[in-house]
C-alpha atoms as a PDB file:
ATOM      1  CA  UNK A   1     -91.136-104.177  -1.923  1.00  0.00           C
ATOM      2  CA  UNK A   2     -94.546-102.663  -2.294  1.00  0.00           C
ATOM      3  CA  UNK A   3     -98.055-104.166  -2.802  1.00  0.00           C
ATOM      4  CA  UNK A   4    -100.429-102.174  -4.636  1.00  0.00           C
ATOM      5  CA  UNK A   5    -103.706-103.159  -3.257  1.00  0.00           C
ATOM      6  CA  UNK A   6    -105.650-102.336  -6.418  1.00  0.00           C
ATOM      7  CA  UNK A   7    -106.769-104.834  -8.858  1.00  0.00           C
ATOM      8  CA  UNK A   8    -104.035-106.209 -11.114  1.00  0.00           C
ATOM      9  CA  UNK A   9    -101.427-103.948  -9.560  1.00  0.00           C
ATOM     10  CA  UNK A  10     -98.426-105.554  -9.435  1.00  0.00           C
ATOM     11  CA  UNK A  11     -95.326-105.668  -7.001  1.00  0.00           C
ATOM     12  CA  UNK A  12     -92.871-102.498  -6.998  1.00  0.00           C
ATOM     13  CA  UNK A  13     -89.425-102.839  -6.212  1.00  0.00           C
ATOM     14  CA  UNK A  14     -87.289-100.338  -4.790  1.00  0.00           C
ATOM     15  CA  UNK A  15     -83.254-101.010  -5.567  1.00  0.00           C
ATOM     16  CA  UNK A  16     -80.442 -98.822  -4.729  1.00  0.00           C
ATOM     17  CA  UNK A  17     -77.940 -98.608  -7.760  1.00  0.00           C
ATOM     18  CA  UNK A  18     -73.988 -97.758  -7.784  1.00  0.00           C
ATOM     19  CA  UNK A  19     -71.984 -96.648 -10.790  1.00  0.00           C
ATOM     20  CA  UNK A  20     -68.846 -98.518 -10.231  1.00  0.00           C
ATOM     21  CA  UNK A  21     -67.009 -95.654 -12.035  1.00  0.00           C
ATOM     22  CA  UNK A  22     -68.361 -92.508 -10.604  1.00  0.00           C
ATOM     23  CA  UNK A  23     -69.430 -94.199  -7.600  1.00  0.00           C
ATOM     24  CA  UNK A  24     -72.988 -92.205  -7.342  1.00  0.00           C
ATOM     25  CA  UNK A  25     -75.754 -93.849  -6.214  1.00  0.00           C
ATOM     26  CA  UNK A  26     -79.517 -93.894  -7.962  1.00  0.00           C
ATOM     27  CA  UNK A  27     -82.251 -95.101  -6.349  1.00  0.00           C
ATOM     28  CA  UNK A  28     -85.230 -96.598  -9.042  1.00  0.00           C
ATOM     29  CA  UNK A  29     -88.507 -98.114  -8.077  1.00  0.00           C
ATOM     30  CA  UNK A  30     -89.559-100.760 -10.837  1.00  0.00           C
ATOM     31  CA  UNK A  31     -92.490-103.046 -11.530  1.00  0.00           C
ATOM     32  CA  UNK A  32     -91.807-106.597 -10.971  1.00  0.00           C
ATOM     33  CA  UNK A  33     -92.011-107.084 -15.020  1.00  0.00           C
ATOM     34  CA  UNK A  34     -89.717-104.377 -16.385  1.00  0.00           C
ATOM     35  CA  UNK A  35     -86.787-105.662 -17.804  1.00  0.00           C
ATOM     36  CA  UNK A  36     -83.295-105.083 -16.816  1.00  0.00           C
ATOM     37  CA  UNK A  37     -80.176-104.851 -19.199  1.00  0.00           C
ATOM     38  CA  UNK A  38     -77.532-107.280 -18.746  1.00  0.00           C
ATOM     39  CA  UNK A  39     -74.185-106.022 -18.481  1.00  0.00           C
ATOM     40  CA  UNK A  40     -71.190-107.480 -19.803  1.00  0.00           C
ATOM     41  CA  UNK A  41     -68.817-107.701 -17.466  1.00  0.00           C
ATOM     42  CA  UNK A  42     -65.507-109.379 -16.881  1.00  0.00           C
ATOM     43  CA  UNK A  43     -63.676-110.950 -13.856  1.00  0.00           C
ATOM     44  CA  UNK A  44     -59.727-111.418 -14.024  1.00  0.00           C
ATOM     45  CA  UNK A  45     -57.356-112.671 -10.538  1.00  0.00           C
ATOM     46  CA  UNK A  46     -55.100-110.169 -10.017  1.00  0.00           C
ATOM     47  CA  UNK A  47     -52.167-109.189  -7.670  1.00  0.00           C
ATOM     48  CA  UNK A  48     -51.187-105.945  -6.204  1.00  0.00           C
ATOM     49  CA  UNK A  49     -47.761-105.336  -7.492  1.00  0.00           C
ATOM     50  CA  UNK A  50     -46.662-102.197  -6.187  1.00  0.00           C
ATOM     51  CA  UNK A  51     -47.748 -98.671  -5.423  1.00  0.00           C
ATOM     52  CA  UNK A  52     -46.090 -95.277  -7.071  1.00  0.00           C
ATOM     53  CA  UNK A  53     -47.076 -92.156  -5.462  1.00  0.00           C
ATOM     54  CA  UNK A  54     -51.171 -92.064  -5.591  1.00  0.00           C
ATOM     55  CA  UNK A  55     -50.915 -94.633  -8.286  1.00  0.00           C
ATOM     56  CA  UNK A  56     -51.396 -98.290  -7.454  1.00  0.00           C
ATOM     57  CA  UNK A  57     -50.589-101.010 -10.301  1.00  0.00           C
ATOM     58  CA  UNK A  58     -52.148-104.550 -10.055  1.00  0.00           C
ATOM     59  CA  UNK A  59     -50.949-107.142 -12.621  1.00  0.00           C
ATOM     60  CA  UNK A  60     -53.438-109.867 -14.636  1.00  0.00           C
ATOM     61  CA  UNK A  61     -52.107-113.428 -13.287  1.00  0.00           C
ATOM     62  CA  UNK A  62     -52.533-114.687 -16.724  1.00  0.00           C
ATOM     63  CA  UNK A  63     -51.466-112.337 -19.434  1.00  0.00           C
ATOM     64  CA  UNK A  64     -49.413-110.190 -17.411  1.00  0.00           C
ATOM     65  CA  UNK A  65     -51.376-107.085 -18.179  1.00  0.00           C
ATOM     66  CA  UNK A  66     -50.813-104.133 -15.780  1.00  0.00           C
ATOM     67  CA  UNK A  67     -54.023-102.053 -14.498  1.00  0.00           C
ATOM     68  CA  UNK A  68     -52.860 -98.587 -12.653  1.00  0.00           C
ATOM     69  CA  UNK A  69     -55.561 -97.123 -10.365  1.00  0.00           C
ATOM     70  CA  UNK A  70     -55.700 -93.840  -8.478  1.00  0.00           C
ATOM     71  CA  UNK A  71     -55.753 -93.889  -4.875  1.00  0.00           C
ATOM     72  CA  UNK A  72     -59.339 -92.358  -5.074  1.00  0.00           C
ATOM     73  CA  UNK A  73     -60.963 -95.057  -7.201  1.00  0.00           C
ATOM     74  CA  UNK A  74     -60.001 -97.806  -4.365  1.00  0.00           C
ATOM     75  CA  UNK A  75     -59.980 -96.014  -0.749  1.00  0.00           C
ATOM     76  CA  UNK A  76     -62.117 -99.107   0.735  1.00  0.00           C
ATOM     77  CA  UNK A  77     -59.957-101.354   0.258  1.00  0.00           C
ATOM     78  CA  UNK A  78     -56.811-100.011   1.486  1.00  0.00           C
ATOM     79  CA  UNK A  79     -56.859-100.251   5.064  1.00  0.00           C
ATOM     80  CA  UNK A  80     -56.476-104.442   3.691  1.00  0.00           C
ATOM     81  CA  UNK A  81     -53.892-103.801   1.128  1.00  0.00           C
ATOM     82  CA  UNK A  82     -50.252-104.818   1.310  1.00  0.00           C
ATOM     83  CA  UNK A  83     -47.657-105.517  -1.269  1.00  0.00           C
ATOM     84  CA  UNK A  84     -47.518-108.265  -3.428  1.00  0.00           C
ATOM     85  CA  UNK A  85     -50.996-109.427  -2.083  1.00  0.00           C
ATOM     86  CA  UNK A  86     -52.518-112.354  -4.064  1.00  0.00           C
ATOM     87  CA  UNK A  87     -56.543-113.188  -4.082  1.00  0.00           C
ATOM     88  CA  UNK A  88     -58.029-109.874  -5.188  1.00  0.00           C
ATOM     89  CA  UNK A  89     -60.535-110.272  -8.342  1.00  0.00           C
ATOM     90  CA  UNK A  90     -60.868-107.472 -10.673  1.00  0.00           C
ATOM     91  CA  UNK A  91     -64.580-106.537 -12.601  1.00  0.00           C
ATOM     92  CA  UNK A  92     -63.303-105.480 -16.003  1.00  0.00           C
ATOM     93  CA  UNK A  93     -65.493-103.791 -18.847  1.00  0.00           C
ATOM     94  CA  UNK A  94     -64.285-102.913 -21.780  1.00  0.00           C
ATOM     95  CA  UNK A  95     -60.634-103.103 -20.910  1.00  0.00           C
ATOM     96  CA  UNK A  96     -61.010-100.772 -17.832  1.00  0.00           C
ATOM     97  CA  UNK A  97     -60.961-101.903 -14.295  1.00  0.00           C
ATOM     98  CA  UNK A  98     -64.693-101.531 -12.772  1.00  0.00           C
ATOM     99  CA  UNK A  99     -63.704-102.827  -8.765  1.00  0.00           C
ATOM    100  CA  UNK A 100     -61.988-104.245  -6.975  1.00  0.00           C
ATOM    101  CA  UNK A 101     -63.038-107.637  -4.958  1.00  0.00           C
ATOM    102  CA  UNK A 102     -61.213-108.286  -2.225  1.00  0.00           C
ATOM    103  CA  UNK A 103     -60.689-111.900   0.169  1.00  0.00           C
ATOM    104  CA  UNK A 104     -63.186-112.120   2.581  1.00  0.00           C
ATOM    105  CA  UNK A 105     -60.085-112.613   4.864  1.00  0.00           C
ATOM    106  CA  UNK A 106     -56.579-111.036   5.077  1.00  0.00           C
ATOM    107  CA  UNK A 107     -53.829-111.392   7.407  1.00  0.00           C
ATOM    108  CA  UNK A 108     -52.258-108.266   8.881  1.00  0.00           C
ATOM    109  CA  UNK A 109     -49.803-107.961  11.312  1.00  0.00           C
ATOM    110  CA  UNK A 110     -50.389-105.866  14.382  1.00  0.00           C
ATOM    111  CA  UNK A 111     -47.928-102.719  14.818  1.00  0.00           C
ATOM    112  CA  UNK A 112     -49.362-101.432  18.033  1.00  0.00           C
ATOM    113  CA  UNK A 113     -51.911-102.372  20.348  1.00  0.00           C
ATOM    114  CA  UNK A 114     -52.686-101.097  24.109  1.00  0.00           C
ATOM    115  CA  UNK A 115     -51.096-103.329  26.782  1.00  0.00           C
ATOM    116  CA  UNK A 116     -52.904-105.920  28.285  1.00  0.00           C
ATOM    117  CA  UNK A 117     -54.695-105.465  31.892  1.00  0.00           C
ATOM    118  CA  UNK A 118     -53.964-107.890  34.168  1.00  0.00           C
ATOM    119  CA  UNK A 119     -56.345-109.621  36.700  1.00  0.00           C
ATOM    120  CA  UNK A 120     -59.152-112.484  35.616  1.00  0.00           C
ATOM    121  CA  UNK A 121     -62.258-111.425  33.947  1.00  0.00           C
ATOM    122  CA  UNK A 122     -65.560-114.017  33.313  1.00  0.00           C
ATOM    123  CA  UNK A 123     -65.597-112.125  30.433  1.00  0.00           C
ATOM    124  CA  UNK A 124     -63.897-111.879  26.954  1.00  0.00           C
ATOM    125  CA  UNK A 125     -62.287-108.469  26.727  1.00  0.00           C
ATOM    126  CA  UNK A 126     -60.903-106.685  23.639  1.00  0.00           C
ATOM    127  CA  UNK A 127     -58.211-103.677  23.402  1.00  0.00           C
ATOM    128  CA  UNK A 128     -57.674-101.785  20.202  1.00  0.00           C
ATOM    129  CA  UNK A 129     -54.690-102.634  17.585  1.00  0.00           C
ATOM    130  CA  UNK A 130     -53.248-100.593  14.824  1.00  0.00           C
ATOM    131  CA  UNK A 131     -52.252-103.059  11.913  1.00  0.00           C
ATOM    132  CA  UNK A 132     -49.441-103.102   9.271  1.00  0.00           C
ATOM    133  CA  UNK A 133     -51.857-101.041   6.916  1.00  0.00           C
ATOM    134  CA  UNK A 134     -53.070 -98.570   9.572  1.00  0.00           C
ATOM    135  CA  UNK A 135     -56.944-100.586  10.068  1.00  0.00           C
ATOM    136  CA  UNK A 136     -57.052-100.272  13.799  1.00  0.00           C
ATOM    137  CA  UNK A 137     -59.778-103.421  14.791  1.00  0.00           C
ATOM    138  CA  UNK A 138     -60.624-105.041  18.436  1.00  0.00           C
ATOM    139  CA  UNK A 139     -58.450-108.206  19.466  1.00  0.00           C
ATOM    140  CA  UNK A 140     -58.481-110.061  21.990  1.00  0.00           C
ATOM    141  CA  UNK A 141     -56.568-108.782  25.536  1.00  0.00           C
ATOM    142  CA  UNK A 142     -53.934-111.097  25.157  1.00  0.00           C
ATOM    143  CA  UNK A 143     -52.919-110.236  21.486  1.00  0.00           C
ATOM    144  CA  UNK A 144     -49.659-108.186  21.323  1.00  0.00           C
ATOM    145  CA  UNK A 145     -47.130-105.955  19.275  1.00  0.00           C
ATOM    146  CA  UNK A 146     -45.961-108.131  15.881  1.00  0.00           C
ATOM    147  CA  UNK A 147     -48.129-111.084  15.759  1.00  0.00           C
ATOM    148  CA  UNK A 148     -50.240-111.745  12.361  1.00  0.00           C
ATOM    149  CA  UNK A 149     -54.292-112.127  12.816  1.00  0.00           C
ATOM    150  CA  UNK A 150     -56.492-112.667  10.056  1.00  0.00           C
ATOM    151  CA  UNK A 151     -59.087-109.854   9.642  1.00  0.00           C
ATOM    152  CA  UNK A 152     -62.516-110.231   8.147  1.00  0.00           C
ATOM    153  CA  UNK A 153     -62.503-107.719   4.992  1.00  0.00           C
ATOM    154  CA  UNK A 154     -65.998-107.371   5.320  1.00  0.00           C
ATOM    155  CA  UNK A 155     -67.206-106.728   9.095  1.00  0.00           C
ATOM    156  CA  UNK A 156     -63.154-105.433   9.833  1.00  0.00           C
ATOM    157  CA  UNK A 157     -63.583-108.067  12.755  1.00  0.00           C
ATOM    158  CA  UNK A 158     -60.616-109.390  14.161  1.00  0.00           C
ATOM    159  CA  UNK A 159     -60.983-113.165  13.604  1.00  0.00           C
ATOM    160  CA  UNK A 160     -58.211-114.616  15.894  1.00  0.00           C
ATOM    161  CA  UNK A 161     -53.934-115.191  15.305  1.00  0.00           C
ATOM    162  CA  UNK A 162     -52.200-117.053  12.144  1.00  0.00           C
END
């Protein structure tokens, strides 16, 4: 935000925009009084139902509907995704699937992880884990091989076990 230090200037805003369809980003600087179009927008709970080749099909909970998206459209949020995974929330416009929202937490199971080091530390230490979806995070030094930890879909931080 800006200050124009002339007489009856008013505030100017700078905002970073994203097309949720092309992704591109616009920056615009605006006076505090310009006015901003509403947009119309839509939000539906829906479940990832299964994935077929670079194509990945969600279904509405409540009519059923089924929204395919290429793998390109939602790369950010598949180092969370795993089948038949309940909680995401769709932004819809005009019948065609905007985003995709995901939980702010989701539980993965761990697939590999360095082994622990033994000997006492005053310290917490961390090691690095490769989970079911191939998200590699920090856990803690005592975390092994094929337990489930709940992951923060936001910070990817390792929030503790199931």
């Amino acid at each position: 935000m800006q200050n124009p230090s002339a007489r009856g200037g008013s505030s100017l805003y700078k905002m970073r925009f994203r097309n949720l369809v092309t992704q591109s980003k616009t920056d615009v600087v605006m006076k505090g009084e310009d006015p901003m179009e509403e947009v119309d927008v839509d939000t539906i709970d829906v479940d990832f139902a299964y994935q077929n080749g670079d194509e990945y099909t969600f279904m509405d909970n409540e009519t059923y509907e089924q929204y395919d998206l290429p793998k390109n459209e939602i790369e950010n949020i598949l180092p969370y995704l795993v089948e038949e995974m309940v909680g995401i929330r769709a932004l819809i416009q005009d019948g065609q699937v905007l985003t995709l929202l995901m939980p702010d937490v989701v539980e993965l199971e761990i697939i590999e992880c360095d082994p622990s080091i033994k000997g006492a530390s005053a310290t917490a230490r961390t090691k690095s884990a490769t989970l079911s979806t191939g998200l590699i995070v920090q856990v803690a030094e005592y975390m092994s091989a094929g337990e489930v930890v709940r992951v923060d879909t936001r910070t990817d931080d390792c929030l503790g076990r199931v």
